[in-house]
Protein backbone atom coordinates (compact mmCIF):
# COMPACT_ATOMS: atom_id res chain seq x y z
CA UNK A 1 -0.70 -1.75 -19.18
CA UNK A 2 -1.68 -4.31 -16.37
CA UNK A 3 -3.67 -6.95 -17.15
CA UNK A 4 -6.25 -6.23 -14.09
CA UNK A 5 -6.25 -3.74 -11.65
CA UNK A 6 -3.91 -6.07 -9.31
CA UNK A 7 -1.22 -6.20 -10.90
CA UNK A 8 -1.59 -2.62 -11.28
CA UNK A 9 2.39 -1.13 -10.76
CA UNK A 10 3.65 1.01 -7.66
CA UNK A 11 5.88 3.23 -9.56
CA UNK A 12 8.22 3.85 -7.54
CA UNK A 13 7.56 1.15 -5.34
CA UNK A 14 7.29 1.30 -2.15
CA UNK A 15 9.99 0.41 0.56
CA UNK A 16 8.63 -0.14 3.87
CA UNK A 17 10.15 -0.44 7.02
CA UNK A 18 9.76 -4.10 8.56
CA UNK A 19 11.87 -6.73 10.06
CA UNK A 20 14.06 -8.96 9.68
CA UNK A 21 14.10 -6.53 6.53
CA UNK A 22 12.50 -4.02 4.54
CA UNK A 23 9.63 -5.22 2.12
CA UNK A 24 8.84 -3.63 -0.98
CA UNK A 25 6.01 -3.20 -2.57
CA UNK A 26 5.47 -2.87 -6.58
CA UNK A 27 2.09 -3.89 -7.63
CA UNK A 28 -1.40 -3.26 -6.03
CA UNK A 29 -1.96 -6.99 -4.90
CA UNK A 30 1.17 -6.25 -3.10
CA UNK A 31 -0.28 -3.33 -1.14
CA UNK A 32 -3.84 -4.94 -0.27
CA UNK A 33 -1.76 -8.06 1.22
CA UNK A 34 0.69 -6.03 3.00
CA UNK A 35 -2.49 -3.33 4.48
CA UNK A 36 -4.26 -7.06 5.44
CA UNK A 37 -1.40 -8.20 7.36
CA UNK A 38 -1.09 -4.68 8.97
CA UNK A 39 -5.03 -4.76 9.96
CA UNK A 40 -4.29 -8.07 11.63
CA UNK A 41 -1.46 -6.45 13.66
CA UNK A 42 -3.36 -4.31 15.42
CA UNK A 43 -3.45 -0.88 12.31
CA UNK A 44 -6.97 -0.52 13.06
CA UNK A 45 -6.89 3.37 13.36
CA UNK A 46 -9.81 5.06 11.09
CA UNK A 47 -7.15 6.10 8.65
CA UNK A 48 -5.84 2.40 8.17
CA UNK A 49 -9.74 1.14 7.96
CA UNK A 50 -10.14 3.73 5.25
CA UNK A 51 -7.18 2.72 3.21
CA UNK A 52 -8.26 -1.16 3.60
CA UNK A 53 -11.46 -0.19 2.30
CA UNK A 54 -10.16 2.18 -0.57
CA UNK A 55 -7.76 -0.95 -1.94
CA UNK A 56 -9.80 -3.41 -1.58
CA UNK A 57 -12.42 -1.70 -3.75
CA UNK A 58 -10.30 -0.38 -6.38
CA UNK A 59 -11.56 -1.76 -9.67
CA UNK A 60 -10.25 0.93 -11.84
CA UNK A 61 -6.86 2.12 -12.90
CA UNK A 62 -8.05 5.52 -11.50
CA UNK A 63 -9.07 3.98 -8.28
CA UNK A 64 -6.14 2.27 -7.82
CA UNK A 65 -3.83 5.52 -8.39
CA UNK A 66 -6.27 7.32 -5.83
CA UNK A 67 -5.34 4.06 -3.28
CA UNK A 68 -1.73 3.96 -3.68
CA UNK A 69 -1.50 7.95 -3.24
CA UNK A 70 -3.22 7.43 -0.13
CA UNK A 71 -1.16 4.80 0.97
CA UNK A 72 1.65 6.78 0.07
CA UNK A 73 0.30 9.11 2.36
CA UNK A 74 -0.34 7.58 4.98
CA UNK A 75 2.91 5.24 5.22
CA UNK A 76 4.85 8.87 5.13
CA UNK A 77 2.76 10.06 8.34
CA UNK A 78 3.78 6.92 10.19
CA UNK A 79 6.92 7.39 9.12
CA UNK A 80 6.96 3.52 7.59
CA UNK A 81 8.80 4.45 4.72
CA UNK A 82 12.54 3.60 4.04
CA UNK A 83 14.00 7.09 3.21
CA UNK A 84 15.65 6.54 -0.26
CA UNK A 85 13.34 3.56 -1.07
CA UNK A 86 16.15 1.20 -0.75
């Protein structure tokens, strides 16, 4: 088990489309850094906001399973996902 609820894992992680290369993401802390960087870029659509919000107040292991299945989620729907994860 994780020792806190950031280095709570991605399992599997997530592979996310980005340049020079794809990043991937396997722990929570991972996610929040990657969704702060994205809010800075200009993600500031109510679903994005939302997500932010739901990571960065995830204090539980059942909070942060209910974050990363919305990320999930929404990373699908914008089609920001490597197909294969690799």
């Amino acid at each position: 088990m994780p020792q806190t609820v950031d280095d709570f894992p991605i399992v599997p992680a997530f592979v996310i489309k980005d340049t020079p290369k794809p990043r991937r993401l396997t722990m929570l802390k991972e996610a929040r850094a990657y969704v702060d960087e994205a809010m800075g870029l200009g993600r500031r659509s109510a679903p994005w906001r939302d997500l932010w919000h739901r990571l960065k107040s995830a204090t539980t292991e059942d909070q942060a399973i209910e974050a990363i299945g919305a990320m999930r989620e929404l990373l699908a729907e914008e089609d920001l996902l490597v197909p294969g994860g690799r």
